[in-house]
C-alpha atoms as a PDB file:
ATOM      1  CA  UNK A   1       5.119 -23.737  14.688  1.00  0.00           C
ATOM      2  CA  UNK A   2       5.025 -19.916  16.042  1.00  0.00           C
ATOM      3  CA  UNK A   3       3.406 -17.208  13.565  1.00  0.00           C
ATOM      4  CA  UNK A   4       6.288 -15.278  11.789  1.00  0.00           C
ATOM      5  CA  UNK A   5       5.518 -11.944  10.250  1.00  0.00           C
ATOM      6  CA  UNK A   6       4.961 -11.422   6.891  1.00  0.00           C
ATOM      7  CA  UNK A   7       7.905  -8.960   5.579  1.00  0.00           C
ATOM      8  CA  UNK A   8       8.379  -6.596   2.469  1.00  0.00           C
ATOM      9  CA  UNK A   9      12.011  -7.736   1.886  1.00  0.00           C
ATOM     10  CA  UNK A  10      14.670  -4.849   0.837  1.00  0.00           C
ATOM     11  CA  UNK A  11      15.729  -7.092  -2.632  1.00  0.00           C
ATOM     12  CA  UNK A  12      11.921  -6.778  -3.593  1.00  0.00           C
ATOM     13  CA  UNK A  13      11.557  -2.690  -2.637  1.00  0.00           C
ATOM     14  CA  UNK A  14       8.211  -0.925  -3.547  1.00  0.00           C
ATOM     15  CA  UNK A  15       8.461   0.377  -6.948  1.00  0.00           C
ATOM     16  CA  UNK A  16       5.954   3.527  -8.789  1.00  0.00           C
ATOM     17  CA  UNK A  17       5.839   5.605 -11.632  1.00  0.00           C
ATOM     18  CA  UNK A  18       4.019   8.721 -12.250  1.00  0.00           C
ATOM     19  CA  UNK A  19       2.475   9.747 -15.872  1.00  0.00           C
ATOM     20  CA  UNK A  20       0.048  12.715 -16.804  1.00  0.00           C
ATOM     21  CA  UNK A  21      -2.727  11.789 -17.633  1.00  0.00           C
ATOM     22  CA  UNK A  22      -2.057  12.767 -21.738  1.00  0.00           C
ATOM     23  CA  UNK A  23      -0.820   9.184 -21.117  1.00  0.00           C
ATOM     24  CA  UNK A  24      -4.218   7.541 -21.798  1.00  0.00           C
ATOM     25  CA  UNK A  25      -6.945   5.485 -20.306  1.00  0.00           C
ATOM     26  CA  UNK A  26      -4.581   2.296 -19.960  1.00  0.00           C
ATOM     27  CA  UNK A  27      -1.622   1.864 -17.519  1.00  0.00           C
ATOM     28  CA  UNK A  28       0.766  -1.112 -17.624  1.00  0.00           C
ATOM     29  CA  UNK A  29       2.571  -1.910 -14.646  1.00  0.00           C
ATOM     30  CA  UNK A  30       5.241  -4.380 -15.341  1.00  0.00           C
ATOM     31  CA  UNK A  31       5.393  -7.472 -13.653  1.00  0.00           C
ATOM     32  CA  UNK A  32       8.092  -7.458 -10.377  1.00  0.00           C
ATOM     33  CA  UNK A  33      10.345 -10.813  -9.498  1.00  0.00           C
ATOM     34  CA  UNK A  34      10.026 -12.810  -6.357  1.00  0.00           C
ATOM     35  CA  UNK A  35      13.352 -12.707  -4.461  1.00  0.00           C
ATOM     36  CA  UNK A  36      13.303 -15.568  -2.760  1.00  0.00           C
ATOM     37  CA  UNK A  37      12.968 -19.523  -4.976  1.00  0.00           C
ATOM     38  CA  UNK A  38      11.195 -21.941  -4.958  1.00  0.00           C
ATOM     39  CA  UNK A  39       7.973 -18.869  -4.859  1.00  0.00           C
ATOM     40  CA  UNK A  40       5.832 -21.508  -3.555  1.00  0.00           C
ATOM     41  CA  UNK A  41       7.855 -21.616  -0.243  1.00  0.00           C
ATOM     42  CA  UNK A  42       7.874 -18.006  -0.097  1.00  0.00           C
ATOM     43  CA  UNK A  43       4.210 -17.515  -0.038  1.00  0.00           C
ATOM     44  CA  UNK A  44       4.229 -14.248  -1.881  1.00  0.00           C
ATOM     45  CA  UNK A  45       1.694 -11.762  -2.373  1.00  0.00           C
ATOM     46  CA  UNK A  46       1.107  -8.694  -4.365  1.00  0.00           C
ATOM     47  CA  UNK A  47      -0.095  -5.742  -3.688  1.00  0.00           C
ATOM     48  CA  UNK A  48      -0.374  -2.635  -6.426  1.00  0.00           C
ATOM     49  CA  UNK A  49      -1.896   0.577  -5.168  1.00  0.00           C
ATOM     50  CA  UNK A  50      -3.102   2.907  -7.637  1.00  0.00           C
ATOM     51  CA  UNK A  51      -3.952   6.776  -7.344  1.00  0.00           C
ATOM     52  CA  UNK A  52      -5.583   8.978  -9.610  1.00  0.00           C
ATOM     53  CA  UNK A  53      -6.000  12.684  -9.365  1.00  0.00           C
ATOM     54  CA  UNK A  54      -7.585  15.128 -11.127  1.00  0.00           C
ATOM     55  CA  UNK A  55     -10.274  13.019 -12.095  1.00  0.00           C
ATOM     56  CA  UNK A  56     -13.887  12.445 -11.761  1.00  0.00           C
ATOM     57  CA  UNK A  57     -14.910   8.685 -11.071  1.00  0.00           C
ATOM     58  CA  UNK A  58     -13.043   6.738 -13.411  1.00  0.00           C
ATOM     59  CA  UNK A  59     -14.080   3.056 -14.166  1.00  0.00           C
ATOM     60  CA  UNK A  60     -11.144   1.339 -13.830  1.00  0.00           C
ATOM     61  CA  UNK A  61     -11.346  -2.598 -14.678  1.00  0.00           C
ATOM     62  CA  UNK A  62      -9.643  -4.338 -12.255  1.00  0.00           C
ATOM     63  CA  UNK A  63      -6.897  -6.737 -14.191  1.00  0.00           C
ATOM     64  CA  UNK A  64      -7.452 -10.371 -14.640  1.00  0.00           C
ATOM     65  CA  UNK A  65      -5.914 -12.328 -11.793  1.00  0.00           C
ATOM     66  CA  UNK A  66      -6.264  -9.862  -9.670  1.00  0.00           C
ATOM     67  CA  UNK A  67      -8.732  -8.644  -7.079  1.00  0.00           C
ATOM     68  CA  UNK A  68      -9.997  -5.448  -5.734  1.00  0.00           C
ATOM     69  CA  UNK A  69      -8.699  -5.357  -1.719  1.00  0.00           C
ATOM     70  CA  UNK A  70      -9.974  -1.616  -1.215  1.00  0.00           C
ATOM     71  CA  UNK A  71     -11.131   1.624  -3.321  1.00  0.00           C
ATOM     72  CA  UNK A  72     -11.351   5.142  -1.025  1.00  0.00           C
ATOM     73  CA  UNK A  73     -12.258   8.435  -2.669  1.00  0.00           C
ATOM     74  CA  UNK A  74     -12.018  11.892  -1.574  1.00  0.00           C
ATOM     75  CA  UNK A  75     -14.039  14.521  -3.275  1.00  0.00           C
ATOM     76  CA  UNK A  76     -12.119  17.335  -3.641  1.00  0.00           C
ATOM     77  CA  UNK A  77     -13.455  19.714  -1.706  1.00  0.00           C
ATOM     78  CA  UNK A  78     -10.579  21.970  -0.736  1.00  0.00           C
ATOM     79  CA  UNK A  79      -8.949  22.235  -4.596  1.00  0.00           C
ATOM     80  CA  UNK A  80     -11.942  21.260  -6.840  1.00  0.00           C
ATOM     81  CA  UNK A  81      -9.924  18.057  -7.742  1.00  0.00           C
ATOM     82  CA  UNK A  82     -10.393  14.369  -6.003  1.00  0.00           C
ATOM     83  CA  UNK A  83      -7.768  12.018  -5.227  1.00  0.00           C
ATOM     84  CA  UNK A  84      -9.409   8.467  -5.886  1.00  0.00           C
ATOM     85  CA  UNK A  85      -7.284   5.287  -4.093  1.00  0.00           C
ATOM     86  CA  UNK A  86      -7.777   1.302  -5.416  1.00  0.00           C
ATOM     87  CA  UNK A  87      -5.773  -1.501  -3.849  1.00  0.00           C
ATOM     88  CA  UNK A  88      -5.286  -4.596  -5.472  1.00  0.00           C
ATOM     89  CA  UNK A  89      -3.399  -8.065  -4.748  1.00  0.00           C
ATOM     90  CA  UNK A  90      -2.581 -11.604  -5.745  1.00  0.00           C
ATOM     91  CA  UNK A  91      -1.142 -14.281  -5.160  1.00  0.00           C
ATOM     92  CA  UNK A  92       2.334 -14.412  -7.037  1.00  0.00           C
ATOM     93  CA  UNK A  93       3.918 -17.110  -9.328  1.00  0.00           C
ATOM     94  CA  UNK A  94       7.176 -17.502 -11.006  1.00  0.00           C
ATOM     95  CA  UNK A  95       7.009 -15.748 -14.215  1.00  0.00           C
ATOM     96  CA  UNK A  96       3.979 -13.373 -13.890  1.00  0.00           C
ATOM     97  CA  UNK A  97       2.626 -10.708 -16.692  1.00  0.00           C
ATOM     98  CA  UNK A  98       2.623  -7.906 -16.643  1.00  0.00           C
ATOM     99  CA  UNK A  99      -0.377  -6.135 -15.491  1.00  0.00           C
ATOM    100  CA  UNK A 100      -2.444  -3.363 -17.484  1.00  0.00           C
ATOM    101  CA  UNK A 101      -5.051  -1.318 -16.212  1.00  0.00           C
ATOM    102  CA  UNK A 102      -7.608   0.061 -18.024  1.00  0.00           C
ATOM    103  CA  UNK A 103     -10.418   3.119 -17.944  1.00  0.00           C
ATOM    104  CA  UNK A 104      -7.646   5.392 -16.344  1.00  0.00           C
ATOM    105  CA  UNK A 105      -8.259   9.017 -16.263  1.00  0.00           C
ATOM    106  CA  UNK A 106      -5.815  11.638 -15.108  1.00  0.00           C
ATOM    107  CA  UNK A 107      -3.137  12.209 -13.284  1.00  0.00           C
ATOM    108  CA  UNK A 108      -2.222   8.561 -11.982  1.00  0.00           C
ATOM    109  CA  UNK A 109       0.708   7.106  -9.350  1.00  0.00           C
ATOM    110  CA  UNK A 110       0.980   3.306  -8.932  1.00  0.00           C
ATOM    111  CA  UNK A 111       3.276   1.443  -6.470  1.00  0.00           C
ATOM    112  CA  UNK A 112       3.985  -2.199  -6.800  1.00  0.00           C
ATOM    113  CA  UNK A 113       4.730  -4.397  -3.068  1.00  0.00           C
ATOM    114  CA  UNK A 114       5.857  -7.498  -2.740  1.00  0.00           C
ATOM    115  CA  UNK A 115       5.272  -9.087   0.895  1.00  0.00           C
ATOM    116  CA  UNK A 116       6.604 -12.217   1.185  1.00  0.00           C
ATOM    117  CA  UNK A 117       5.369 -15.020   4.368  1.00  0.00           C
ATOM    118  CA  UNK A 118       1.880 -14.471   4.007  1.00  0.00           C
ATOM    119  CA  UNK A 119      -1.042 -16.575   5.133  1.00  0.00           C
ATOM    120  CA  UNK A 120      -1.753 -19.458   2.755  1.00  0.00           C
ATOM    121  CA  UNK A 121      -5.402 -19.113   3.408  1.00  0.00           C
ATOM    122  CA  UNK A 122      -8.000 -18.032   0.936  1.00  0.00           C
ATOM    123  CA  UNK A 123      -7.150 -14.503   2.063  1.00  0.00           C
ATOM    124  CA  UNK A 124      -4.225 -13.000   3.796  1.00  0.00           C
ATOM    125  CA  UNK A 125      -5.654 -10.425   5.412  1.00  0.00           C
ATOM    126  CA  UNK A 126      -7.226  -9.578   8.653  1.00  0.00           C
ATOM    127  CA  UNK A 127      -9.133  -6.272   9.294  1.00  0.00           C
ATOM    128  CA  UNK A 128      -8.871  -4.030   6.029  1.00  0.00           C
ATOM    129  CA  UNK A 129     -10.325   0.136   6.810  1.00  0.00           C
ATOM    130  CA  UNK A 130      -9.793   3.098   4.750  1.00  0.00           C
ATOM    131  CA  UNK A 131     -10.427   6.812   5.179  1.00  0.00           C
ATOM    132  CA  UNK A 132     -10.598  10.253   3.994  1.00  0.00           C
ATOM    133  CA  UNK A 133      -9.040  13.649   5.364  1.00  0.00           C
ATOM    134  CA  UNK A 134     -11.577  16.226   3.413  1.00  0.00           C
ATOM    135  CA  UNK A 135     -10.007  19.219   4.892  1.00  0.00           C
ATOM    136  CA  UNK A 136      -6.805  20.443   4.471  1.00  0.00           C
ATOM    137  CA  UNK A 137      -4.535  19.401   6.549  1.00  0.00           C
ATOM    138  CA  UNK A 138      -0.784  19.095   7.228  1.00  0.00           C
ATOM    139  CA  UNK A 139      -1.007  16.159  10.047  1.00  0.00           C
ATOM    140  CA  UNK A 140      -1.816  12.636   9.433  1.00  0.00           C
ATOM    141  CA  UNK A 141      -3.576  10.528  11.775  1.00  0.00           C
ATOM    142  CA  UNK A 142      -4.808   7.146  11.058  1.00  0.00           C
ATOM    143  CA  UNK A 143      -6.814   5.371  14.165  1.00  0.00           C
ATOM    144  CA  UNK A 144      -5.882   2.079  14.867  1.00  0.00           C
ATOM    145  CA  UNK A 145      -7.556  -1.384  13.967  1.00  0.00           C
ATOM    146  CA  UNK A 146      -7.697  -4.446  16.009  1.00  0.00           C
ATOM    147  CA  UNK A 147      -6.018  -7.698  14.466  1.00  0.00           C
ATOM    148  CA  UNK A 148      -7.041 -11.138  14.780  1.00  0.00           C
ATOM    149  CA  UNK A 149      -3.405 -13.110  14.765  1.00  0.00           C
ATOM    150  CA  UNK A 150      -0.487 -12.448  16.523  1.00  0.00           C
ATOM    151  CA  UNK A 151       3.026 -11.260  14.534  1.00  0.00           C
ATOM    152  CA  UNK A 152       0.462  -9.633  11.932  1.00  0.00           C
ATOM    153  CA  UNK A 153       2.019  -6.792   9.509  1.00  0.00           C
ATOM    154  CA  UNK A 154       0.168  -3.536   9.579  1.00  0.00           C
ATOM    155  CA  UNK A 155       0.564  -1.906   5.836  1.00  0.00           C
ATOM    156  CA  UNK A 156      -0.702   1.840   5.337  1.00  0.00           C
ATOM    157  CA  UNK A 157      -1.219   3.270   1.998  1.00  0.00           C
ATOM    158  CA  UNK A 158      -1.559   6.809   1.759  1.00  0.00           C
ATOM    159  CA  UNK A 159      -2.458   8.880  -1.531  1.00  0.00           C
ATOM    160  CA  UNK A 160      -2.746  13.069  -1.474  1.00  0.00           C
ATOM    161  CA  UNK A 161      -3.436  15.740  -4.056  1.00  0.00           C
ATOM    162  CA  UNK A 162      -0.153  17.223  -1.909  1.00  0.00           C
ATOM    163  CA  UNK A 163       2.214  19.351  -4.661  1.00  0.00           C
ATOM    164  CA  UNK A 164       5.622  19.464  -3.064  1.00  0.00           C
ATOM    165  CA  UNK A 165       9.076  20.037  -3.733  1.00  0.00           C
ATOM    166  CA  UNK A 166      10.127  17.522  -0.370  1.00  0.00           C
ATOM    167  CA  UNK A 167      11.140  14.503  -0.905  1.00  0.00           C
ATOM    168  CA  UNK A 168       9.995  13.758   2.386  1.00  0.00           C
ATOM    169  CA  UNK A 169       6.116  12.818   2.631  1.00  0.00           C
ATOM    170  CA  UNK A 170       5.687  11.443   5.753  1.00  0.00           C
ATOM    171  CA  UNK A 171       8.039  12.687   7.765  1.00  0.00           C
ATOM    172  CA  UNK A 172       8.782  10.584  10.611  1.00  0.00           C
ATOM    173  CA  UNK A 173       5.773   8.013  11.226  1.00  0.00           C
ATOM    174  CA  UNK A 174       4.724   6.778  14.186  1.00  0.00           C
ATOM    175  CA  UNK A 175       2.874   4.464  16.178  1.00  0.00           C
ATOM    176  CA  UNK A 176       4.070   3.467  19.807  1.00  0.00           C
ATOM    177  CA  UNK A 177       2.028   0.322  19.487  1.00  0.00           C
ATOM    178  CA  UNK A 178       3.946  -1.425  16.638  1.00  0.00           C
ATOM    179  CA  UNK A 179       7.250  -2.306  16.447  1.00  0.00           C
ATOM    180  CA  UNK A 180       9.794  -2.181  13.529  1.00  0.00           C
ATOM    181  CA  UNK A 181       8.036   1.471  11.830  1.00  0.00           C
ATOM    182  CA  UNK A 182       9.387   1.501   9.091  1.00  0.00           C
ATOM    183  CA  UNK A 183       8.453   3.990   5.953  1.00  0.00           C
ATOM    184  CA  UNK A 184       9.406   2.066   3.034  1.00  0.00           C
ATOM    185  CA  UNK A 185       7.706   4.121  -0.099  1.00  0.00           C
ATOM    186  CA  UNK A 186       7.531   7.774  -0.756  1.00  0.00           C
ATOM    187  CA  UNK A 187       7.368  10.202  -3.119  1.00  0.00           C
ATOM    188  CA  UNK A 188       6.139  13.979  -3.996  1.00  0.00           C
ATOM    189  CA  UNK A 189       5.298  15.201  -7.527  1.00  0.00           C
ATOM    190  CA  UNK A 190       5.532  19.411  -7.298  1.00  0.00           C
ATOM    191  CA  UNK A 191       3.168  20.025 -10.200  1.00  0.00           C
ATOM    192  CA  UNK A 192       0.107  20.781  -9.583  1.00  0.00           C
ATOM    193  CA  UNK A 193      -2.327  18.683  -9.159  1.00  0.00           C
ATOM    194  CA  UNK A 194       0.045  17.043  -6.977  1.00  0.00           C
ATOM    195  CA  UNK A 195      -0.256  13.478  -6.309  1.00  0.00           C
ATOM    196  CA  UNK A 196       2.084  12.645  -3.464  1.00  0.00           C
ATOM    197  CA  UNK A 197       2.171   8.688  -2.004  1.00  0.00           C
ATOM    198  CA  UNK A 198       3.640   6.675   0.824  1.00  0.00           C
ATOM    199  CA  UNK A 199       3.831   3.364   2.753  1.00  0.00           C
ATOM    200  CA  UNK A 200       4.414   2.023   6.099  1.00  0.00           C
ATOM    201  CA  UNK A 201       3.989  -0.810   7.701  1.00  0.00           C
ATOM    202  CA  UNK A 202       5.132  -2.266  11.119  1.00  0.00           C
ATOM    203  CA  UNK A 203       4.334  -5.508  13.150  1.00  0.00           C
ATOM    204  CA  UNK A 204       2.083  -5.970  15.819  1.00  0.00           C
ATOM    205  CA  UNK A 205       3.676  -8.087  18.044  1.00  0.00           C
ATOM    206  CA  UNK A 206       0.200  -9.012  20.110  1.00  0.00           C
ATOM    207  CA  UNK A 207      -3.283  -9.077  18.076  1.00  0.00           C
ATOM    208  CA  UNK A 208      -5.351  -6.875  19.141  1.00  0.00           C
ATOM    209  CA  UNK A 209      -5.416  -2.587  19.159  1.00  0.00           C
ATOM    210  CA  UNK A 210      -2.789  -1.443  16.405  1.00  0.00           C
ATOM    211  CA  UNK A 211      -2.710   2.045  17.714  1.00  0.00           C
ATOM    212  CA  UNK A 212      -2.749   5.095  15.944  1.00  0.00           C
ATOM    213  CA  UNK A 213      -0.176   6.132  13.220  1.00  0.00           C
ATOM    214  CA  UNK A 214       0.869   9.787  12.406  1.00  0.00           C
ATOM    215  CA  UNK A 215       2.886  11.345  10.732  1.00  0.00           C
ATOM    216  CA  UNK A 216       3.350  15.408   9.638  1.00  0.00           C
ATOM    217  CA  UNK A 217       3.553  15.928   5.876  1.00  0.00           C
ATOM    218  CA  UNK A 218       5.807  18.805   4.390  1.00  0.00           C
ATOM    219  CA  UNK A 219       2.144  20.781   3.510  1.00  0.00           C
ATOM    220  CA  UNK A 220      -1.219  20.886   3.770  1.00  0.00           C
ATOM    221  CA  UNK A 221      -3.732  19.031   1.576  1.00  0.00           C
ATOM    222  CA  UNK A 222      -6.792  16.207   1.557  1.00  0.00           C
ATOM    223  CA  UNK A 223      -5.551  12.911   1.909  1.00  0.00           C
ATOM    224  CA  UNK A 224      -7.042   9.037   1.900  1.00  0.00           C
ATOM    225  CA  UNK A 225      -5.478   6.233   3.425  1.00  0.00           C
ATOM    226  CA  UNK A 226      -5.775   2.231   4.143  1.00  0.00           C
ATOM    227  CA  UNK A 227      -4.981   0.370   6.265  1.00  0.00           C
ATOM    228  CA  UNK A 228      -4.600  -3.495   5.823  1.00  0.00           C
ATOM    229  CA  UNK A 229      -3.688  -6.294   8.657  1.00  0.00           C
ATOM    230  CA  UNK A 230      -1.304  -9.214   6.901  1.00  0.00           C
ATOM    231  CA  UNK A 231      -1.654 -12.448   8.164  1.00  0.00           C
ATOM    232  CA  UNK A 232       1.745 -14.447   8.657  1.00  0.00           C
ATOM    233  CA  UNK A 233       1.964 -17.629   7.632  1.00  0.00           C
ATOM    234  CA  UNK A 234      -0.321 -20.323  10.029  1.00  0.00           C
ATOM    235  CA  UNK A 235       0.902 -23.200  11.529  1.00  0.00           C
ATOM    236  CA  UNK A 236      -0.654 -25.930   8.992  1.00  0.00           C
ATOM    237  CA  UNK A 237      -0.696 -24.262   5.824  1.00  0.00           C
ATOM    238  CA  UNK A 238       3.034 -22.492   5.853  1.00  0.00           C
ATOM    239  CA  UNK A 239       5.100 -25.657   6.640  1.00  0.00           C
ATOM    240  CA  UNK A 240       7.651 -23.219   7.670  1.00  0.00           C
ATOM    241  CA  UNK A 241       9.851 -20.415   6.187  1.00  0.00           C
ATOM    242  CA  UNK A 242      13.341 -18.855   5.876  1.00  0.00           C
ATOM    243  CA  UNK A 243      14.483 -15.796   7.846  1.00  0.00           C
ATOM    244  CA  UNK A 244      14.027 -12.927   5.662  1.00  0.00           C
ATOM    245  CA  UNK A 245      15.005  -8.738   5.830  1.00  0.00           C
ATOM    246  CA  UNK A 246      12.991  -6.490   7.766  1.00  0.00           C
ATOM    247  CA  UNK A 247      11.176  -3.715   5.470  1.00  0.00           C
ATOM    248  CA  UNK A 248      13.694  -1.929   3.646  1.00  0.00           C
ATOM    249  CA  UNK A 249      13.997   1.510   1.238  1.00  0.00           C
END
């Protein structure tokens, strides 16, 4: 059975909310439907990405049932600030909690993914890097990784102390080695500190060298980013799956 994608489907779209941080040390991030029924056939994942800004090191306790995929901090060297970044993901079931968060300091942005067609292996991911832009900066680049299936999805994550009035983040992203590009989360808060987020994702068709993604933001600021391979579904664990939509807005 060939390798088919994983895909963020448009009926499950990336969801975030943005609160002050006069909202507390806890965050609750309500829990998001699968699309698609039975879930079990669906194979789908979660994936919350959390950013803080304004902050020092915060000791955030990662929520039960879920597990820490990445954490990338920048130190605030241009604005005094930091922006701090923590990925998280499961393995979603019909009639999942809610999620809270806890030891949450300042100004904090989450976004909630659903990909459905992922690997049914202990993990669904291939190669998993993050980075950090500590000078100010206006262009996004993001150097490529090197996958390890065919038909994998490459997800980026990107989290800036940008303050903007644009509702346009990212621009127009791209990487000539992926197909389907696709921007399919954005946002800019224009009060300072900002906290401005994104995501993109698009398949390699091939594994191997994912290329490099950029993109030209609407100012200049530090940024981190990740960037996280998705395994599709393999041939003995998946026992097959329906067509589903591309990544949608």
């Amino acid at each position: 059975m060939a390798i088919i994608a994983p895909r963020i489907p448009v009926t499950a779209d990336p969801e975030g909310s943005y609160t002050r941080g006069s909202q507390g040390a806890t965050l609750n991030v309500a829990s998001k439907p699968i699309p698609y029924t039975p879930a079990t056939a669906d194979n789908a994942i979660g994936i919350i990405s959390l950013a803080l800004t304004n902050t020092t090191a915060p000791a955030v306790t990662t929520p039960s049932g879920w597990t820490l995929l990445d954490t990338t901090s920048q130190g605030g060297t241009v604005t005094g600030d930091s922006v701090r970044q923590y990925t998280y993901w499961r393995r979603l079931v019909t009639g999942d909690s809610d999620v809270t968060f806890s030891g949450i300091t300042g100004v904090r942005f989450y976004v909630y993914t659903v990909i459905l067609g992922a690997d049914t292996s202990a993990s669904p991911f291939g190669t998993i890097t993050s980075g950090v832009q500590n000078t100010a900066t206006s262009s996004l680049s993001i150097s490529g990784i090197t996958t390890g299936q065919n038909n994998s999805l490459v997800l980026y994550i990107i989290s800036s102390e940008l303050a903007s009035s644009s509702t346009n983040f990212l621009g127009t992203p791209a990487n000539s080695s992926l197909v389907s590009v696709r921007e399919h989360y954005e946002t800019c808060i224009n009060t300072a500190p900002g906290t401005s987020r994104a995501q993109a994702s698009g398949e390699l068709v091939t594994a191997g060298a994912s290329g490099t993604f950029t993109a030209t933001m609407p100012g200049s600021n530090v940024h981190v980013w990740a960037t996280i391979e998705v395994k599709g579904i393999d041939a003995v664990g998946g026992g097959g799956r329906k067509s589903l939509l591309g990544v949608g807005r």
